[in-house]
C-alpha atoms as a PDB file:
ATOM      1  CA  UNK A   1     -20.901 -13.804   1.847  1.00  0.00           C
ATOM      2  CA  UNK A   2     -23.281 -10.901   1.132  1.00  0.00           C
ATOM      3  CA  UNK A   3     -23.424  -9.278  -2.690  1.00  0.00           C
ATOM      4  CA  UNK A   4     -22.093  -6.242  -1.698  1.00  0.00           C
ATOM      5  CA  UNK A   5     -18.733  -8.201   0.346  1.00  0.00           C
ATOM      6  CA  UNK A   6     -18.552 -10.146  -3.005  1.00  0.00           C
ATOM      7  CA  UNK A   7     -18.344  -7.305  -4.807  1.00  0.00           C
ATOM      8  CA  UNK A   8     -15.610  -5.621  -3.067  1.00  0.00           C
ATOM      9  CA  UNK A   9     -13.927  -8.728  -3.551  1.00  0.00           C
ATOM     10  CA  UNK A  10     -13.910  -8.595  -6.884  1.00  0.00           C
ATOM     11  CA  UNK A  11     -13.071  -4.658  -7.289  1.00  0.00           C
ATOM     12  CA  UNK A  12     -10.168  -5.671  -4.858  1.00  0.00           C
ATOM     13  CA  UNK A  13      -8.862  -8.187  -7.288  1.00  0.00           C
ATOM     14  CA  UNK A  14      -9.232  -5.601 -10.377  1.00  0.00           C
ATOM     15  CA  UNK A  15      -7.286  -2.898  -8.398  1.00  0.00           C
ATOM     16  CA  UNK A  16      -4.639  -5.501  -7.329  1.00  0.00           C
ATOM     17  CA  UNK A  17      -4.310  -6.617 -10.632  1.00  0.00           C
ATOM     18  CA  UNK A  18      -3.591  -3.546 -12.361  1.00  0.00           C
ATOM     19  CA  UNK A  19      -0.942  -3.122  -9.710  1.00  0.00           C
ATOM     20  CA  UNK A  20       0.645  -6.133 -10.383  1.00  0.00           C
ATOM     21  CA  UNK A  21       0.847  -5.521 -13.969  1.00  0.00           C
ATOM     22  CA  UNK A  22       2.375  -2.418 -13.249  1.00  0.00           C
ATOM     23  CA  UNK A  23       4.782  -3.779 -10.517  1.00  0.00           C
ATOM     24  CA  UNK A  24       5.817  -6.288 -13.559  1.00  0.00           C
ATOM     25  CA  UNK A  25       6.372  -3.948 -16.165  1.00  0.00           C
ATOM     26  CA  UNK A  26       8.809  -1.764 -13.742  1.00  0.00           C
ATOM     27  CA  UNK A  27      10.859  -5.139 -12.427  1.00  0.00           C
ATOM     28  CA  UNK A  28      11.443  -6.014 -16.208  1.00  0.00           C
ATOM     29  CA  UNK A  29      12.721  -2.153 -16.186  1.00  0.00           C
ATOM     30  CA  UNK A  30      14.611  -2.307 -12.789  1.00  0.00           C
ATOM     31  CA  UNK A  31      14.848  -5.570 -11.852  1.00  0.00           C
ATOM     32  CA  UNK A  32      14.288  -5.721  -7.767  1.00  0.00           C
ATOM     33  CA  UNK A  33      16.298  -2.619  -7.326  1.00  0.00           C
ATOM     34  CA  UNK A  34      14.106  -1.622  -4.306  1.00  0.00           C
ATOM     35  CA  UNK A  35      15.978  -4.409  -2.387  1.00  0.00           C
ATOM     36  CA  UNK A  36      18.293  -1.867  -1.705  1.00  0.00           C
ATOM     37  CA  UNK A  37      15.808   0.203   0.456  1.00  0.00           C
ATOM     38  CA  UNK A  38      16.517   0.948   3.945  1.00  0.00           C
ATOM     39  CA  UNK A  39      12.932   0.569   6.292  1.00  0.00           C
ATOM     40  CA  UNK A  40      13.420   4.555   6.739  1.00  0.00           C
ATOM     41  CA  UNK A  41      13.562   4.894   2.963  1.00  0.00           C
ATOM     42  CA  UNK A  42      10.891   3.035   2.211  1.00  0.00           C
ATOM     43  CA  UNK A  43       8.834   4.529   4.980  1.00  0.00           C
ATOM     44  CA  UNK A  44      10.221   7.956   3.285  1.00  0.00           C
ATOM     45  CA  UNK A  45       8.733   7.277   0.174  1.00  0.00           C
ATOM     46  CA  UNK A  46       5.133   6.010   1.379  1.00  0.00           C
ATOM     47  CA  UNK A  47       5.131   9.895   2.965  1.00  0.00           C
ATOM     48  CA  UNK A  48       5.569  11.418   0.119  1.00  0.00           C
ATOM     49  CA  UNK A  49       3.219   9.817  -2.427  1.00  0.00           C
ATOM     50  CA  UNK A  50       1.292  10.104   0.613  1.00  0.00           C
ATOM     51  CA  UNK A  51       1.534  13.754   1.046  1.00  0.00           C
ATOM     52  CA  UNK A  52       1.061  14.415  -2.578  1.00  0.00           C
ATOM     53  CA  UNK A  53      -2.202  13.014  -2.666  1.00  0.00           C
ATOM     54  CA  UNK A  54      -2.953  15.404   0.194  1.00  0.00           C
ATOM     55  CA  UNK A  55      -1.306  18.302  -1.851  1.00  0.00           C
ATOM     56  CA  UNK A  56      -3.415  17.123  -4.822  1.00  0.00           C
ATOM     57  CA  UNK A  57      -6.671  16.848  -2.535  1.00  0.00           C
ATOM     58  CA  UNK A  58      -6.030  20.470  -1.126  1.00  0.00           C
ATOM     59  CA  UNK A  59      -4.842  22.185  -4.156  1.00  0.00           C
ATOM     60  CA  UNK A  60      -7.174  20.990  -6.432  1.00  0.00           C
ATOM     61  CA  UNK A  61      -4.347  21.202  -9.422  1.00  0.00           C
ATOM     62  CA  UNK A  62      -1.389  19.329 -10.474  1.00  0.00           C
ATOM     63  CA  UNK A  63       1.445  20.717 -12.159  1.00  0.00           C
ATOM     64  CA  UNK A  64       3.460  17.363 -13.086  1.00  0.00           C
ATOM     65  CA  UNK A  65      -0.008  16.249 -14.686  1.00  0.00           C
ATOM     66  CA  UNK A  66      -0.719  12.879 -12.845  1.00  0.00           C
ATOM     67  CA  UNK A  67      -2.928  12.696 -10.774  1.00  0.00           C
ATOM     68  CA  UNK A  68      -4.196  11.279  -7.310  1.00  0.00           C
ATOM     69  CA  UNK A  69      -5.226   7.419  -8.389  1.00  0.00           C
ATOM     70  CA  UNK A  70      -1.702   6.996  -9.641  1.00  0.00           C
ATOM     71  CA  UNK A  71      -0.249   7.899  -6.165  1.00  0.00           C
ATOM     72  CA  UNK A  72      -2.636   5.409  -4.577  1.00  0.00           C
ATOM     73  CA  UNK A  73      -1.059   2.711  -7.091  1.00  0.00           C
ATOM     74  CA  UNK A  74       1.929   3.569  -5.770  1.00  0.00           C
ATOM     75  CA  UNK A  75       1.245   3.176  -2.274  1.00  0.00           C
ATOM     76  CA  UNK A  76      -0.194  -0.130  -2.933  1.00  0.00           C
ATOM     77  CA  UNK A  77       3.019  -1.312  -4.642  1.00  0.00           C
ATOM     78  CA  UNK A  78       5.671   0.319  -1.928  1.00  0.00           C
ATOM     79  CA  UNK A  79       3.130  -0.913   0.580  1.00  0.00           C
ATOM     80  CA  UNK A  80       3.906  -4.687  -0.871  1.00  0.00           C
ATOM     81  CA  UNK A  81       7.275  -3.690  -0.988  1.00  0.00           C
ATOM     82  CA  UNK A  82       7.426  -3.089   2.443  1.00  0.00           C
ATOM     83  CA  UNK A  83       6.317  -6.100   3.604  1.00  0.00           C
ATOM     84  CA  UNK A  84       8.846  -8.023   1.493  1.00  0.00           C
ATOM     85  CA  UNK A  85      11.288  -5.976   2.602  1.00  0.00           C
ATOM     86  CA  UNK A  86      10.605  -6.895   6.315  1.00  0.00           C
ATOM     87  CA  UNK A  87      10.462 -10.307   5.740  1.00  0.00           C
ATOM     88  CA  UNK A  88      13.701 -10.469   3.831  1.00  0.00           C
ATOM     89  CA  UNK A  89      15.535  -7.818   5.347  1.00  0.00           C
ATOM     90  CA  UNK A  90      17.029  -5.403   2.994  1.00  0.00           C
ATOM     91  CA  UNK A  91      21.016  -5.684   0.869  1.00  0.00           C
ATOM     92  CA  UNK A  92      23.090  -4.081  -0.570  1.00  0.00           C
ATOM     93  CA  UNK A  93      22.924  -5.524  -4.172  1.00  0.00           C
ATOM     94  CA  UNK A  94      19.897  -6.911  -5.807  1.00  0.00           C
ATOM     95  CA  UNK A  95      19.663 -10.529  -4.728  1.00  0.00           C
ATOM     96  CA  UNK A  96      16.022 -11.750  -6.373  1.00  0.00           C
ATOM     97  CA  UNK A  97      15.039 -12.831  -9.744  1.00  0.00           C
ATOM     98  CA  UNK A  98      11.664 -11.494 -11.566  1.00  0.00           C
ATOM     99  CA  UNK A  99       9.957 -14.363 -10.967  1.00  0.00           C
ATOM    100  CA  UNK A 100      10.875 -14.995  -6.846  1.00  0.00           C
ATOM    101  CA  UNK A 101       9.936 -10.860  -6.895  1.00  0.00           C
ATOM    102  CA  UNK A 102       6.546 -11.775  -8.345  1.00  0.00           C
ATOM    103  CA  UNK A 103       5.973 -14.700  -6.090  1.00  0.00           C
ATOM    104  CA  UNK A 104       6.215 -12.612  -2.485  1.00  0.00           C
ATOM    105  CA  UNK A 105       4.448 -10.431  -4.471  1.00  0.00           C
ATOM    106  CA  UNK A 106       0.883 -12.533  -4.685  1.00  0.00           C
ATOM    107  CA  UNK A 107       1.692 -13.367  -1.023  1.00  0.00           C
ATOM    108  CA  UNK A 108       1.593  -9.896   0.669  1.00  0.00           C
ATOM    109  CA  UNK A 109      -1.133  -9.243  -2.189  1.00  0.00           C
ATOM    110  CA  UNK A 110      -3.230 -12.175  -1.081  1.00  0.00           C
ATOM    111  CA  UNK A 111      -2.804 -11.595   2.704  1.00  0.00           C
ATOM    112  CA  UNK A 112      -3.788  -7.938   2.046  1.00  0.00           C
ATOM    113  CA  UNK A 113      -6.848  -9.476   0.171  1.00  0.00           C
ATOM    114  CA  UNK A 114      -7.746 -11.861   3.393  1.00  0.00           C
ATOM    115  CA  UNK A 115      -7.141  -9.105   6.072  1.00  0.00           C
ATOM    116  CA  UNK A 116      -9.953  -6.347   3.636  1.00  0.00           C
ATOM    117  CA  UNK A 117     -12.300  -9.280   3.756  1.00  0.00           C
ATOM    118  CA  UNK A 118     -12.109 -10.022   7.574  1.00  0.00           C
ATOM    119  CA  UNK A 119     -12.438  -6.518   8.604  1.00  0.00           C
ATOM    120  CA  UNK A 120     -14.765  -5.224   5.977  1.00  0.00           C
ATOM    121  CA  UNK A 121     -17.309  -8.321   8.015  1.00  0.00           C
ATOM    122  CA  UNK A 122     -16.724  -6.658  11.021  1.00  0.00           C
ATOM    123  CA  UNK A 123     -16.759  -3.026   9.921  1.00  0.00           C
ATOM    124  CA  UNK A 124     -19.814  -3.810   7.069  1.00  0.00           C
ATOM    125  CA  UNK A 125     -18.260  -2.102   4.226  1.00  0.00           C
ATOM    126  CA  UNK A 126     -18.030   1.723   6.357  1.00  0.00           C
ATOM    127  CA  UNK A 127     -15.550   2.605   4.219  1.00  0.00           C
ATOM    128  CA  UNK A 128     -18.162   2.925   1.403  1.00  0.00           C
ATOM    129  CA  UNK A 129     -19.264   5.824   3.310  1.00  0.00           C
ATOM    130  CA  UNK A 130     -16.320   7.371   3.982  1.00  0.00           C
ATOM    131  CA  UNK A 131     -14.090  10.414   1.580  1.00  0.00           C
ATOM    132  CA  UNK A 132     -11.390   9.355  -0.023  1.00  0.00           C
ATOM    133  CA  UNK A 133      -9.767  12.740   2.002  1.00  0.00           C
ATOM    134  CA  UNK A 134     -10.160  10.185   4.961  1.00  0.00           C
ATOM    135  CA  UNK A 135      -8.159   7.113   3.657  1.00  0.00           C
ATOM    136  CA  UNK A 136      -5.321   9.964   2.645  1.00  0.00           C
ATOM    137  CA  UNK A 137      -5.646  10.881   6.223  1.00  0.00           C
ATOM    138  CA  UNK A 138      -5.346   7.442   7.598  1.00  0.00           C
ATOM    139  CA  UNK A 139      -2.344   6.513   5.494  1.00  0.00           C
ATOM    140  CA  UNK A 140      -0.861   9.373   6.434  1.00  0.00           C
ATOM    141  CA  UNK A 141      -1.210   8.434  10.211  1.00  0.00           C
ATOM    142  CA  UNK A 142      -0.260   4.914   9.600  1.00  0.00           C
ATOM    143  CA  UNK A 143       3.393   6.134   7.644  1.00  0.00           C
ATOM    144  CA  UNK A 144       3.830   8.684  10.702  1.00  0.00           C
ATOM    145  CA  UNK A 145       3.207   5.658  13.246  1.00  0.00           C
ATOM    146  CA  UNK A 146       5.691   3.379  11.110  1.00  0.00           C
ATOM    147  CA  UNK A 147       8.414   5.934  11.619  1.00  0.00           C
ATOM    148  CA  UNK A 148       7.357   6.260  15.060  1.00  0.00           C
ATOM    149  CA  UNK A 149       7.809   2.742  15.693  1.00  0.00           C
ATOM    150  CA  UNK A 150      11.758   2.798  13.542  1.00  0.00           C
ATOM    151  CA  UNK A 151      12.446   5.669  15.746  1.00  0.00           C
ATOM    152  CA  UNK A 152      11.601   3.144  18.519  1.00  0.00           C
ATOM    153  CA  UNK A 153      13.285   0.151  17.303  1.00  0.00           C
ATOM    154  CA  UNK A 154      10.383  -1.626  16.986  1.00  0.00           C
ATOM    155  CA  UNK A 155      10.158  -1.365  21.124  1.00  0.00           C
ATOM    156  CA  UNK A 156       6.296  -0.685  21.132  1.00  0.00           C
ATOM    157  CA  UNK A 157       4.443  -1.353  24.114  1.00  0.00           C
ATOM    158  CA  UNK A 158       0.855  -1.798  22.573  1.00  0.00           C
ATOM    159  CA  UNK A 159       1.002  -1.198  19.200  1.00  0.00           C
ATOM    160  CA  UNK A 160       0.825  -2.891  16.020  1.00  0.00           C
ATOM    161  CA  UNK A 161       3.821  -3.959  14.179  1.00  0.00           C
ATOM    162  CA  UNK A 162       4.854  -2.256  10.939  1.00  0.00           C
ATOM    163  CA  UNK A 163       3.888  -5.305   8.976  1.00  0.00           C
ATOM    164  CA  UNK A 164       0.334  -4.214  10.212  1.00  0.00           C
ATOM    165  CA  UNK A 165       0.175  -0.540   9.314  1.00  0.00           C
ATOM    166  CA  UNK A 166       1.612  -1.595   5.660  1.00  0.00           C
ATOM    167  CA  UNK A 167      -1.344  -3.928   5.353  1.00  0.00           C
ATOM    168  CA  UNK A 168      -3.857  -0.664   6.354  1.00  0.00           C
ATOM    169  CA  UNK A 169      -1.642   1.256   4.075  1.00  0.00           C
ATOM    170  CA  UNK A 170      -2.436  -1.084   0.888  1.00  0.00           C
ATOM    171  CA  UNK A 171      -6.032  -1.695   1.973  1.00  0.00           C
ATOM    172  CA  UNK A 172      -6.853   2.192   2.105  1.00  0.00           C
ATOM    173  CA  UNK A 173      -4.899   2.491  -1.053  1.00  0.00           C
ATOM    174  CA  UNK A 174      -7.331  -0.154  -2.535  1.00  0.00           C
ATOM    175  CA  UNK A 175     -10.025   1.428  -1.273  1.00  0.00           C
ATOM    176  CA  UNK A 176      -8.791   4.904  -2.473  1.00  0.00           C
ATOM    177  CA  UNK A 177      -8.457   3.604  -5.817  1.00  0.00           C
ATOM    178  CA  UNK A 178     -12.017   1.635  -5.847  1.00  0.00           C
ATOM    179  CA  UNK A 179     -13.657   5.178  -5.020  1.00  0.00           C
ATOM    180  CA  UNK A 180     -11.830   6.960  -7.442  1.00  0.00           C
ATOM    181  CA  UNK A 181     -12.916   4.458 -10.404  1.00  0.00           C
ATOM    182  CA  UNK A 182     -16.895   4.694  -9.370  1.00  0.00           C
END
């Protein structure tokens, strides 16, 4: 493993890690109350802390007074969410404890971890060179094909599965939130 793929590792694990912590802090708050989320509603809310980073990118100004790294937290932690939610399916009242939230948690987290380190081999860290304007764009693309793929019901021909494009959707996130720290 080259220094630079090592490193990336470990800025990966930093950024995950602060989103944990936050995830944490807002089940003690909530408990698991995103159980409740419909795949629509959760592919709802990716778009719009989506499109307020692009907002944010365009406009140069916000108004509520967070800012764009926060929104790429977000996306990290709905991203996760996602992928729990289409493993377990989603209810209509909360049905997971703290601890079994945190648990699928490090899963998706770790899997997210394992699927940055097998493409950034193959792509050689290009997203180093790229804007963070560019992972915005790309996350937006990946929410509109997710709702493509709903409005489909999940009858693609070709394409990826939403599990996938939540996995792209974290890992640009990541990366998002890596460029924004250096």
């Amino acid at each position: 493993m080259s220094t630079t793929t090592t490193h990336t590792e470990e800025q990966f694990k930093q950024v995950m890690a602060e989103c944990r912590a936050l995830f944490e802090k807002k089940l003690h708050d909530y408990s698991a109350s995103w159980r409740i989320l419909r795949p629509s509603s959760l592919t709802d809310q990716l778009f719009i802390k989506a499109k307020r980073i692009r907002s944010l990118e365009i406009k140069k100004e916000s108004l509520v007074g967070e800012g764009i790294r926060p929104e790429f937290i977000a996306l990290i932690n709905y991203g996760i969410v996602g992928l729990i939610q289409l493993d377990r399916g989603y209810v209509d009242e909360v049905d997971m404890n703290n601890e079994e939230a945190m648990a699928l948690y490090d899963r998706f987290a770790q899997q997210a971890l394992e699927l940055m380190l097998k493409k950034n081999h193959d792509y050689n860290e290009a997203w180093r060179s790229m804007r963070v304007s560019s992972y915005t764009d790309f996350i937006l693309t990946k929410i509109q094909r997710v709702k493509e793929i709903e409005d489909l019901g999940g009858a693609t021909l070709v394409s990826e599965g939403v599990d996938a494009n939540y996995m792209d959707i974290i890992n640009y996130a990541v990366f998002g939130v890596i460029k924004l720290s250096e």
